[in-house]
PDB file of N, CA and C in Angstrom:
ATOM      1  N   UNK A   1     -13.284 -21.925  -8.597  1.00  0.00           N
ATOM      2  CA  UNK A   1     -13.010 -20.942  -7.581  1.00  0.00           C
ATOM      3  C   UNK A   1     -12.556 -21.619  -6.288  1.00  0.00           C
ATOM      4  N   UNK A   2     -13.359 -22.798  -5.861  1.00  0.00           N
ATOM      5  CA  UNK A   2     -12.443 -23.511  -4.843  1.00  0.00           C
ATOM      6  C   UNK A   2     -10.996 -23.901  -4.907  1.00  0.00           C
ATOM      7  N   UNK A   3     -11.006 -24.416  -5.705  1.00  0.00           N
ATOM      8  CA  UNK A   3      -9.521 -24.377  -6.238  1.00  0.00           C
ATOM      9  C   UNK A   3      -8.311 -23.729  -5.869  1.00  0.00           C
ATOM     10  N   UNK A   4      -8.809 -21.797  -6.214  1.00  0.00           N
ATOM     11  CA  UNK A   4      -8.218 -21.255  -5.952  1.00  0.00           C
ATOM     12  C   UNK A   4      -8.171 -21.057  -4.447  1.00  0.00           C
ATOM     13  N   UNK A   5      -9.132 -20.989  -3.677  1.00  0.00           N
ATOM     14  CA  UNK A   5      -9.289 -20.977  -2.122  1.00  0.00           C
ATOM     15  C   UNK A   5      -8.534 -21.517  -1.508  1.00  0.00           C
ATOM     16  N   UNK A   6      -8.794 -23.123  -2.049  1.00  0.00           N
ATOM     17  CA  UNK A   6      -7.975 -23.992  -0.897  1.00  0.00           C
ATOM     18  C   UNK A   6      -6.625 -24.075  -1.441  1.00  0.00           C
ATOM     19  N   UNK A   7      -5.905 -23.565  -2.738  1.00  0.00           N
ATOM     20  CA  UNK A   7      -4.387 -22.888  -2.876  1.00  0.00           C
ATOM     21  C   UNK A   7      -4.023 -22.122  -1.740  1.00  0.00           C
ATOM     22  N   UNK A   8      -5.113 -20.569  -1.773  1.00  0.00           N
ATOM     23  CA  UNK A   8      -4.203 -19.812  -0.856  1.00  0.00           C
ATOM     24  C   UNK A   8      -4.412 -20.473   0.897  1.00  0.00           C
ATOM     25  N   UNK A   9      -5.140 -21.163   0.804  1.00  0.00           N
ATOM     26  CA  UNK A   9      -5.655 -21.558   2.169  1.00  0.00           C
ATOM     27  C   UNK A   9      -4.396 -22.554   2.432  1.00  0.00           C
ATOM     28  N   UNK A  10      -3.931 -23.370   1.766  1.00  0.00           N
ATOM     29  CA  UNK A  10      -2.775 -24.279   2.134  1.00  0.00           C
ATOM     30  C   UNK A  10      -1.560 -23.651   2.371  1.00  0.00           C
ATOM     31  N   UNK A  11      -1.178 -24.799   3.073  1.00  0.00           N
ATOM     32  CA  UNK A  11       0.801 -24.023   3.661  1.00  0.00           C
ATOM     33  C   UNK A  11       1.593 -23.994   2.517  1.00  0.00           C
ATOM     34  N   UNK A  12       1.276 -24.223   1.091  1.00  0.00           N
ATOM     35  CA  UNK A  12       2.096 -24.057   0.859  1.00  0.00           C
ATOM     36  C   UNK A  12       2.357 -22.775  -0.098  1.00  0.00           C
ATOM     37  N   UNK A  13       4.049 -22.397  -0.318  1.00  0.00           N
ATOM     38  CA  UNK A  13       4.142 -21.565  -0.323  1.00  0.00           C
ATOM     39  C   UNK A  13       3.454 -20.252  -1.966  1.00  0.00           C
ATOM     40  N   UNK A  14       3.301 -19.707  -1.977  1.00  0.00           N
ATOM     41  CA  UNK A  14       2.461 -19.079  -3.317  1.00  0.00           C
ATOM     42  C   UNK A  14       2.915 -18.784  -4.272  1.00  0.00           C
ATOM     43  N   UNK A  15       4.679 -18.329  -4.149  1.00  0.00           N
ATOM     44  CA  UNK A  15       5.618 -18.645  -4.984  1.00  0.00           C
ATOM     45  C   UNK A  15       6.922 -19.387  -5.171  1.00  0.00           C
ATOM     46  N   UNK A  16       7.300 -19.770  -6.009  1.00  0.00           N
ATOM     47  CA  UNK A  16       8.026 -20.493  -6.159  1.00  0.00           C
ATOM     48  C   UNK A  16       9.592 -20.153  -6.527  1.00  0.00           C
ATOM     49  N   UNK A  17      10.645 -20.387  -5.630  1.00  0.00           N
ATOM     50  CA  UNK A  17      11.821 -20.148  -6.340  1.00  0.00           C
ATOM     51  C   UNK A  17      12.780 -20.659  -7.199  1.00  0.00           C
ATOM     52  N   UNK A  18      13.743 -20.463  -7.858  1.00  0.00           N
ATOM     53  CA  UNK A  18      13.942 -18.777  -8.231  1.00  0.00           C
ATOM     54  C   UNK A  18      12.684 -18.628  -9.221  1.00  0.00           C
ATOM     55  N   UNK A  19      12.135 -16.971  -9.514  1.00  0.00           N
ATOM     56  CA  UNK A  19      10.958 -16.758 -10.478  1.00  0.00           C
ATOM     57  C   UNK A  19      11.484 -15.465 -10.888  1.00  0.00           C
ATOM     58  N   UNK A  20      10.431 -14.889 -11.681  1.00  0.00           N
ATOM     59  CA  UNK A  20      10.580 -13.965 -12.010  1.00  0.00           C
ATOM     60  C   UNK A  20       9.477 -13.265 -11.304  1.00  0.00           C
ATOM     61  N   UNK A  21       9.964 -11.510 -10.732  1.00  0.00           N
ATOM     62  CA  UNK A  21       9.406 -10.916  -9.868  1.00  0.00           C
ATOM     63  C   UNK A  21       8.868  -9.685  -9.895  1.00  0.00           C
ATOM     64  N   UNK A  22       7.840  -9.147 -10.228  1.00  0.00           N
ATOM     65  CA  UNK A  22       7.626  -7.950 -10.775  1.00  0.00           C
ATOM     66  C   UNK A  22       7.752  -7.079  -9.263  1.00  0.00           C
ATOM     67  N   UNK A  23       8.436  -5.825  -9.452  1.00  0.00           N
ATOM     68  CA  UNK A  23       8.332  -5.086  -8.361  1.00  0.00           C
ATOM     69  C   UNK A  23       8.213  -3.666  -8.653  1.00  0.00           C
ATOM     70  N   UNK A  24       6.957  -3.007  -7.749  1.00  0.00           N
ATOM     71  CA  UNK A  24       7.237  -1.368  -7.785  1.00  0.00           C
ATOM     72  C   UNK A  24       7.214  -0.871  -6.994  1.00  0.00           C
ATOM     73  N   UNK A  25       8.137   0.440  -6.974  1.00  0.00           N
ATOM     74  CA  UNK A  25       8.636   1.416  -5.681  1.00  0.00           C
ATOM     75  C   UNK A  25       8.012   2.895  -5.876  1.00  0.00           C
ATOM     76  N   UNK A  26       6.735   3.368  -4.879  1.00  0.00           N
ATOM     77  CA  UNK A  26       6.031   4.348  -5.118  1.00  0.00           C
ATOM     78  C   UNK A  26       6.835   5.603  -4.016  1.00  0.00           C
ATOM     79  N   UNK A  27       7.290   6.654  -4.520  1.00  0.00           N
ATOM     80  CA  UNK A  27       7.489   7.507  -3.452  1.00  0.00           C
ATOM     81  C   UNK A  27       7.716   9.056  -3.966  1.00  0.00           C
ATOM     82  N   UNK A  28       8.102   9.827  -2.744  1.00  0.00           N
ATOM     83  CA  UNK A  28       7.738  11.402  -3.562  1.00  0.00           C
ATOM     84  C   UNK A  28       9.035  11.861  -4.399  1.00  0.00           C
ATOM     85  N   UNK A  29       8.523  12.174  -5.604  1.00  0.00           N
ATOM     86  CA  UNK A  29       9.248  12.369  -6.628  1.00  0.00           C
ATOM     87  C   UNK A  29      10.471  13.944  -6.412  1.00  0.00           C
ATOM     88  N   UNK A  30      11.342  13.232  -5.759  1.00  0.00           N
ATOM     89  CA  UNK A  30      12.088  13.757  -5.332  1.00  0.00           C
ATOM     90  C   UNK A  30      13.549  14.217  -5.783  1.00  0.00           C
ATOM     91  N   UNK A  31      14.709  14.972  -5.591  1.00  0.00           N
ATOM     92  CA  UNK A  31      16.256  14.344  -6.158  1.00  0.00           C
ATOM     93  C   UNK A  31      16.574  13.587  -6.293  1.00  0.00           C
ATOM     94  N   UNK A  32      16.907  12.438  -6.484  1.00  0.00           N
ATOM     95  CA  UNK A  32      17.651  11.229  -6.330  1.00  0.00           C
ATOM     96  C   UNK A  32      16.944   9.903  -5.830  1.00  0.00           C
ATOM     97  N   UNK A  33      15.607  10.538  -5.934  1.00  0.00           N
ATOM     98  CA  UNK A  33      14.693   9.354  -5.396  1.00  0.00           C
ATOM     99  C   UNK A  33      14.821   8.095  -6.310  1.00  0.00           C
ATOM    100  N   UNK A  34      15.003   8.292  -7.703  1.00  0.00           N
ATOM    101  CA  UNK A  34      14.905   7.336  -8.965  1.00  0.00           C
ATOM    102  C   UNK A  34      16.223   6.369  -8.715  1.00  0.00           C
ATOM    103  N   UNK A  35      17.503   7.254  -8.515  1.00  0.00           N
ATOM    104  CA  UNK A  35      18.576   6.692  -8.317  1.00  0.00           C
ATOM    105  C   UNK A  35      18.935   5.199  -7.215  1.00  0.00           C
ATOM    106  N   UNK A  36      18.422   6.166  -6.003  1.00  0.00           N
ATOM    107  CA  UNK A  36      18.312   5.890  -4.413  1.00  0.00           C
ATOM    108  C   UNK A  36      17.584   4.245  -5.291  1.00  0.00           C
ATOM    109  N   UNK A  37      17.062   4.377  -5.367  1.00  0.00           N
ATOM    110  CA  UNK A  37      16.069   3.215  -5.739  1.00  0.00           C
ATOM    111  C   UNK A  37      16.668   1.925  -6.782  1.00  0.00           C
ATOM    112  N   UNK A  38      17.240   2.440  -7.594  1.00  0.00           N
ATOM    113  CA  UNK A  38      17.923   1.600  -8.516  1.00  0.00           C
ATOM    114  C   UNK A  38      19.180   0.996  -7.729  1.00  0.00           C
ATOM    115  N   UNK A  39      19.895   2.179  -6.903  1.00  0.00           N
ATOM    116  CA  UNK A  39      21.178   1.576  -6.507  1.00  0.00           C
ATOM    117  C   UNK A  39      20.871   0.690  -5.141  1.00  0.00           C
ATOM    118  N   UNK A  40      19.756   0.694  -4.590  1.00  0.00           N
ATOM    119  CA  UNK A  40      19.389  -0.218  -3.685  1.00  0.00           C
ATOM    120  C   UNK A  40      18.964  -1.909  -4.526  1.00  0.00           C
ATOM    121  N   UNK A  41      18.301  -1.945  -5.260  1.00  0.00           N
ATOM    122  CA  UNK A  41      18.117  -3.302  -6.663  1.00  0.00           C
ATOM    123  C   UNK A  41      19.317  -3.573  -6.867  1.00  0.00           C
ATOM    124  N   UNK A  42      19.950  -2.710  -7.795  1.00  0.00           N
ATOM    125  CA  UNK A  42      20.959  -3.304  -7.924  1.00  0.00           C
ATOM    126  C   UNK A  42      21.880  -4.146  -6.836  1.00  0.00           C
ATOM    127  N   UNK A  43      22.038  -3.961  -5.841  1.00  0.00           N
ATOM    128  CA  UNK A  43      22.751  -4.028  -5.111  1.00  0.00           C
ATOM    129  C   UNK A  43      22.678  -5.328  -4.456  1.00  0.00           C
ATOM    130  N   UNK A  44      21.279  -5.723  -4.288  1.00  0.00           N
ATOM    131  CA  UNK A  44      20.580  -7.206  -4.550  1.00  0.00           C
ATOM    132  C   UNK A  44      20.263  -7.677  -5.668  1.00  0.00           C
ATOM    133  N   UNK A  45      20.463  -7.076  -6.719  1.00  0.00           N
ATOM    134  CA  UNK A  45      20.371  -7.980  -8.344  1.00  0.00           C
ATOM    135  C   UNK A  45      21.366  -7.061  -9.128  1.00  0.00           C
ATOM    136  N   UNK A  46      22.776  -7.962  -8.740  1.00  0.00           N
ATOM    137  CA  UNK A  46      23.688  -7.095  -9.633  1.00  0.00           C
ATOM    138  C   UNK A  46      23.895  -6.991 -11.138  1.00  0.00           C
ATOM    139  N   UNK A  47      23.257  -8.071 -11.571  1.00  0.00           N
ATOM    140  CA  UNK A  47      23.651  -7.685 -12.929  1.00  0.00           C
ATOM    141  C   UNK A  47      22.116  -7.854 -13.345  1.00  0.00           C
ATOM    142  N   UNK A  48      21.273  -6.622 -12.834  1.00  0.00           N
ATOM    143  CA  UNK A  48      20.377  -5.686 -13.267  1.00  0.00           C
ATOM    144  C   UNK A  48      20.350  -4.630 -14.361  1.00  0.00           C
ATOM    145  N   UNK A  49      19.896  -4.665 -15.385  1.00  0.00           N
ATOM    146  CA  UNK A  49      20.210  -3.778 -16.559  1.00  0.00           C
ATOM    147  C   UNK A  49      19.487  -2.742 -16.253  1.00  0.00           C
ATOM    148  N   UNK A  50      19.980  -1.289 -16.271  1.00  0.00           N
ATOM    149  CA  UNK A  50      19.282  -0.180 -15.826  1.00  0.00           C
ATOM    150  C   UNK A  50      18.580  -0.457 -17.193  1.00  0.00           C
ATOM    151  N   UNK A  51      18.124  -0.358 -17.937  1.00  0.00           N
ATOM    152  CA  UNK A  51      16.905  -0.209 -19.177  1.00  0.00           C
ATOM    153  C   UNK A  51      15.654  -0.976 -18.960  1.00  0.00           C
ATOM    154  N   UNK A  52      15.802  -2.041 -17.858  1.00  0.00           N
ATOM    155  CA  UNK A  52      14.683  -2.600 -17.535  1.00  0.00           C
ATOM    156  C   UNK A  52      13.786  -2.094 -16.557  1.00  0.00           C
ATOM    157  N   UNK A  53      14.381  -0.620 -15.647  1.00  0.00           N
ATOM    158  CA  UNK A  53      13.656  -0.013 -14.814  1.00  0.00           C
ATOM    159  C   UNK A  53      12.951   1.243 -16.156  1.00  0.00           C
ATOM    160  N   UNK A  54      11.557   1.248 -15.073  1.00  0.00           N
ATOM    161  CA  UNK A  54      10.386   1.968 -15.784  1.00  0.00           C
ATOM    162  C   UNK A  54      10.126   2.575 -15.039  1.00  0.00           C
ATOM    163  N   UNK A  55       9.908   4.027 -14.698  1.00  0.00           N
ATOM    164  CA  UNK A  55       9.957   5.480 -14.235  1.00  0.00           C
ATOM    165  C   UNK A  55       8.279   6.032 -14.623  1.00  0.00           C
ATOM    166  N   UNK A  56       7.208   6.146 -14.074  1.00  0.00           N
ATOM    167  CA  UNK A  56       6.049   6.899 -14.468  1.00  0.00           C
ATOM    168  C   UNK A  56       5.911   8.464 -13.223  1.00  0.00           C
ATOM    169  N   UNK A  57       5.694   9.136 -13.628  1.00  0.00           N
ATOM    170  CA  UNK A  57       4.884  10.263 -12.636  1.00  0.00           C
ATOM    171  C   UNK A  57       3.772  10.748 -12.416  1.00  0.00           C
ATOM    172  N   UNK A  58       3.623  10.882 -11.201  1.00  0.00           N
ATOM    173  CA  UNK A  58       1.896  10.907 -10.858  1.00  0.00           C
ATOM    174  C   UNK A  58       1.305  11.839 -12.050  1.00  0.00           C
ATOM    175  N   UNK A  59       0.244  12.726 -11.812  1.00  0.00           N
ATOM    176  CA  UNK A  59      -0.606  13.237 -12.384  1.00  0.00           C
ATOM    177  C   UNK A  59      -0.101  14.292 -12.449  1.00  0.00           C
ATOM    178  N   UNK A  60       0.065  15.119 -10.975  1.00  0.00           N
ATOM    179  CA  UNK A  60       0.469  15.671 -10.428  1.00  0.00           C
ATOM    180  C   UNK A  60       1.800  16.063 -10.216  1.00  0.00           C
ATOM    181  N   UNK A  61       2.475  15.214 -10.455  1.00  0.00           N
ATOM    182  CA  UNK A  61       3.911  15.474 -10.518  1.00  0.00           C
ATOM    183  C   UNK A  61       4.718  15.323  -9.091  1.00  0.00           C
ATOM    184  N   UNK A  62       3.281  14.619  -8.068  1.00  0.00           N
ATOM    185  CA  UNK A  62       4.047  14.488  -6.648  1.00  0.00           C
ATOM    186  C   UNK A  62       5.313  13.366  -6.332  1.00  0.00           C
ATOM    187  N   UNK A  63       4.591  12.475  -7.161  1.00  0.00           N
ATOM    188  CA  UNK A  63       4.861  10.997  -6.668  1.00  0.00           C
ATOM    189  C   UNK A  63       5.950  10.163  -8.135  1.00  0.00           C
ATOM    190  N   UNK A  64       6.507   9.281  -7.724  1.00  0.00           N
ATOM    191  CA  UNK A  64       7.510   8.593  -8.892  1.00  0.00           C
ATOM    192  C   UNK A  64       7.330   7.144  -8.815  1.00  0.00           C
ATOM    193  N   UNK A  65       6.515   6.409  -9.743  1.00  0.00           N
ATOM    194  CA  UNK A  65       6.523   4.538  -9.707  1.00  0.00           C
ATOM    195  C   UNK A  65       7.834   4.311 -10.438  1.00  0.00           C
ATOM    196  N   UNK A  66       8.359   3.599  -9.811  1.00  0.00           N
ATOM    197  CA  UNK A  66       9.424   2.933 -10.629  1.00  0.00           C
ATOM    198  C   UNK A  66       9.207   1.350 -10.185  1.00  0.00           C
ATOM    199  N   UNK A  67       9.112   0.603 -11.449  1.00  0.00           N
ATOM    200  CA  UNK A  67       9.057  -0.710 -12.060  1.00  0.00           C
ATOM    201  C   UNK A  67      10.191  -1.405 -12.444  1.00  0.00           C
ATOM    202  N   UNK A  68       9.979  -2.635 -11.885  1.00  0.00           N
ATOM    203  CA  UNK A  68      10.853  -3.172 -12.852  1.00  0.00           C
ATOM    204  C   UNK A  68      10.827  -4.805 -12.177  1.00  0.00           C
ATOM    205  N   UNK A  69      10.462  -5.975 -13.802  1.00  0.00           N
ATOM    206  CA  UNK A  69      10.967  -7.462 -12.771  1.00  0.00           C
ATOM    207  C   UNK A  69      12.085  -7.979 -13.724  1.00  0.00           C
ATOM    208  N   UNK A  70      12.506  -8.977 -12.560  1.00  0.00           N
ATOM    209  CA  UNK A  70      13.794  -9.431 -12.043  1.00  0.00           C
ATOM    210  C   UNK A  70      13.316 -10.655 -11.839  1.00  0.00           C
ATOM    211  N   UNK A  71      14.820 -11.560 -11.867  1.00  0.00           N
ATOM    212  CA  UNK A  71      15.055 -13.005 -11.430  1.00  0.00           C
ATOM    213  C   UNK A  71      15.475 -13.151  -9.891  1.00  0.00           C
ATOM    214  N   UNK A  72      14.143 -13.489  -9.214  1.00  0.00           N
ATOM    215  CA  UNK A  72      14.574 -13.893  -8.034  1.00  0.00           C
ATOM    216  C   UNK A  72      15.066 -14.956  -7.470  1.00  0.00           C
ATOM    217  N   UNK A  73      16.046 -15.086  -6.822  1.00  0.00           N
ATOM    218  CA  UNK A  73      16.343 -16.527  -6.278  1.00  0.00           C
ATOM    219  C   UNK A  73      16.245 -16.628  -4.955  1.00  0.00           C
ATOM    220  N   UNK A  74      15.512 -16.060  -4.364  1.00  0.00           N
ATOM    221  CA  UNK A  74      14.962 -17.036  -3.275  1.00  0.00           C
ATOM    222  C   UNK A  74      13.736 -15.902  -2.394  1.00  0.00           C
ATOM    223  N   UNK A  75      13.380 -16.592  -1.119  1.00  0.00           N
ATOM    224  CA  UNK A  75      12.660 -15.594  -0.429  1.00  0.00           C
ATOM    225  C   UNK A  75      13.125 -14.374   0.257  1.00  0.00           C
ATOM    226  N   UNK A  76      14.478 -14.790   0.776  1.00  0.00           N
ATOM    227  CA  UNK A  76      15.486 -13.698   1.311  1.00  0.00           C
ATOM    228  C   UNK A  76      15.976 -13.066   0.772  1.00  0.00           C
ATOM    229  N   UNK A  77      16.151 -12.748  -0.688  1.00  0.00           N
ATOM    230  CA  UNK A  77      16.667 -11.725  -1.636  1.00  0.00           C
ATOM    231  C   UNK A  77      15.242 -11.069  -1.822  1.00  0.00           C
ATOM    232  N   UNK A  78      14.301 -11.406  -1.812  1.00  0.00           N
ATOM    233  CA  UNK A  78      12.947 -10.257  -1.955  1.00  0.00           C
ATOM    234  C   UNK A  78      13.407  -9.434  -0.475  1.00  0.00           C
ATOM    235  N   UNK A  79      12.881 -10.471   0.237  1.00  0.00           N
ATOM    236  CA  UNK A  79      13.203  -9.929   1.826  1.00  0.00           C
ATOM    237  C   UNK A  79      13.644  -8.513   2.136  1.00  0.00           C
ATOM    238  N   UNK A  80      14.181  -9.105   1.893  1.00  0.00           N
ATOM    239  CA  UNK A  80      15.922  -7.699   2.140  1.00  0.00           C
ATOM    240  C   UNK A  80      15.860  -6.693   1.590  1.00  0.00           C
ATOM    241  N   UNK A  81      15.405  -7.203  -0.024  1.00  0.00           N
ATOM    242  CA  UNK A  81      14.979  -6.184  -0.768  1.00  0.00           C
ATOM    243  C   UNK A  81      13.673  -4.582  -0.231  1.00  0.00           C
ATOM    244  N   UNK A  82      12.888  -6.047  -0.112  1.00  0.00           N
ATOM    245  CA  UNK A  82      11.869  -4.895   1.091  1.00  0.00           C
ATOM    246  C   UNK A  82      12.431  -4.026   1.830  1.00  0.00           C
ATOM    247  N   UNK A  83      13.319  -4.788   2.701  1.00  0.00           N
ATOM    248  CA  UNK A  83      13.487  -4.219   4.104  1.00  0.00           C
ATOM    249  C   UNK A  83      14.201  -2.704   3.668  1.00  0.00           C
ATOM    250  N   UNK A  84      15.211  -3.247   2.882  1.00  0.00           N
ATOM    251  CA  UNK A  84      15.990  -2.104   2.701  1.00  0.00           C
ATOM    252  C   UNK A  84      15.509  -0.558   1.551  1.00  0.00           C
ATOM    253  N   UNK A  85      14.507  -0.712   1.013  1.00  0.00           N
ATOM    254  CA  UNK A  85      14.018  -0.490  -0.033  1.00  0.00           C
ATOM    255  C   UNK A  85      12.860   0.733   0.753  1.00  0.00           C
ATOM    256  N   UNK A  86      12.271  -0.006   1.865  1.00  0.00           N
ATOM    257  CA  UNK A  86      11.523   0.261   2.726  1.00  0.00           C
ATOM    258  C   UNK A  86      12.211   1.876   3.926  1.00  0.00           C
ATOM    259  N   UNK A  87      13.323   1.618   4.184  1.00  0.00           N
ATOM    260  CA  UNK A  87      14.150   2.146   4.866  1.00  0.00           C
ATOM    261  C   UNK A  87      14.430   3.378   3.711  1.00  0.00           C
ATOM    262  N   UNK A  88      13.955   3.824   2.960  1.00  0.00           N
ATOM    263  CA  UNK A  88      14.662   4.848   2.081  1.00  0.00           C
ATOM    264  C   UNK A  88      13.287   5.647   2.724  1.00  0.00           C
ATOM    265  N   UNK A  89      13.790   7.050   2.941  1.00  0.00           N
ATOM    266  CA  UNK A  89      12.846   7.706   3.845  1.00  0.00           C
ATOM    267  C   UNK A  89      11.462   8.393   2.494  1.00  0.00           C
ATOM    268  N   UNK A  90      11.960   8.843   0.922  1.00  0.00           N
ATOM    269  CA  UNK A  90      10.919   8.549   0.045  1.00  0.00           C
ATOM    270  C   UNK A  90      10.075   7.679  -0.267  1.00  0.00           C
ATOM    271  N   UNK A  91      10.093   6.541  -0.307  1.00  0.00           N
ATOM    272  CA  UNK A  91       9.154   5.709   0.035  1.00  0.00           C
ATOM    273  C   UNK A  91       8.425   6.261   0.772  1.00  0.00           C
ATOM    274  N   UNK A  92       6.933   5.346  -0.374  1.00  0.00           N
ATOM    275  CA  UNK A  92       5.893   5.600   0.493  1.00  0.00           C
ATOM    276  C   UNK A  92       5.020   4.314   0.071  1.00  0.00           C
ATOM    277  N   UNK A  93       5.551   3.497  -0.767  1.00  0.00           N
ATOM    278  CA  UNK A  93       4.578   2.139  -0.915  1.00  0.00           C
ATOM    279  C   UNK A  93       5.718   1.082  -2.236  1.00  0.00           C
ATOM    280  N   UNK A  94       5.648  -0.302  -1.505  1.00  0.00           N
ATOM    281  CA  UNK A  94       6.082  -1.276  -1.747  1.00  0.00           C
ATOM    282  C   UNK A  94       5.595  -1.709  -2.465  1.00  0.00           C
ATOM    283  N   UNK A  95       4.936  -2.420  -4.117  1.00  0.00           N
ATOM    284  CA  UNK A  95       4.529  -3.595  -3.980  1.00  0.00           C
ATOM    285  C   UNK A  95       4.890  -4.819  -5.055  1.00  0.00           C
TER     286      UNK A  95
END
């Protein structure tokens, strides 16, 4: 368990590039929310195969996870990814 401590406790960094990156986009299951979402990925991972995104709905039917990992190559292609991903006014959680 120390081990693991003084990992996250050190500068250095926790992942490594390029990797592979699991990512999901939680928000209200809306028109075009699924789309909005893919064509933002894609757009930073162009040759993204739509069959690798995974679509669940809440319980409820409020909310839409969409999944999906990818080959990242670097910290600034997550980045961005966030940022812009973030900026879609459905959204409601990154992770």
């Amino acid at each position: 368990m120390d081990s693991i401590i003084r990992k996250l406790d050190s500068s250095e960094p926790v992942l490594s590039f390029p990797c592979l990156f699991p990512l999901a986009v939680i928000g209200r299951n809306e028109d075009g929310f699924h789309l909005a979402v893919i064509a933002v990925i894609r757009k930073h991972v162009p040759d993204m195969d739509v069959d690798r995104f995974h679509a669940r709905t809440s319980q409820q039917g409020s909310y839409l996870s969409i999944r999906v990992t990818f080959w990242a190559e670097d910290r600034e292609q997550v980045d961005t990814l966030y940022r812009e991903l973030g900026s879609l006014p459905q959204v409601k959680m990154i992770l």
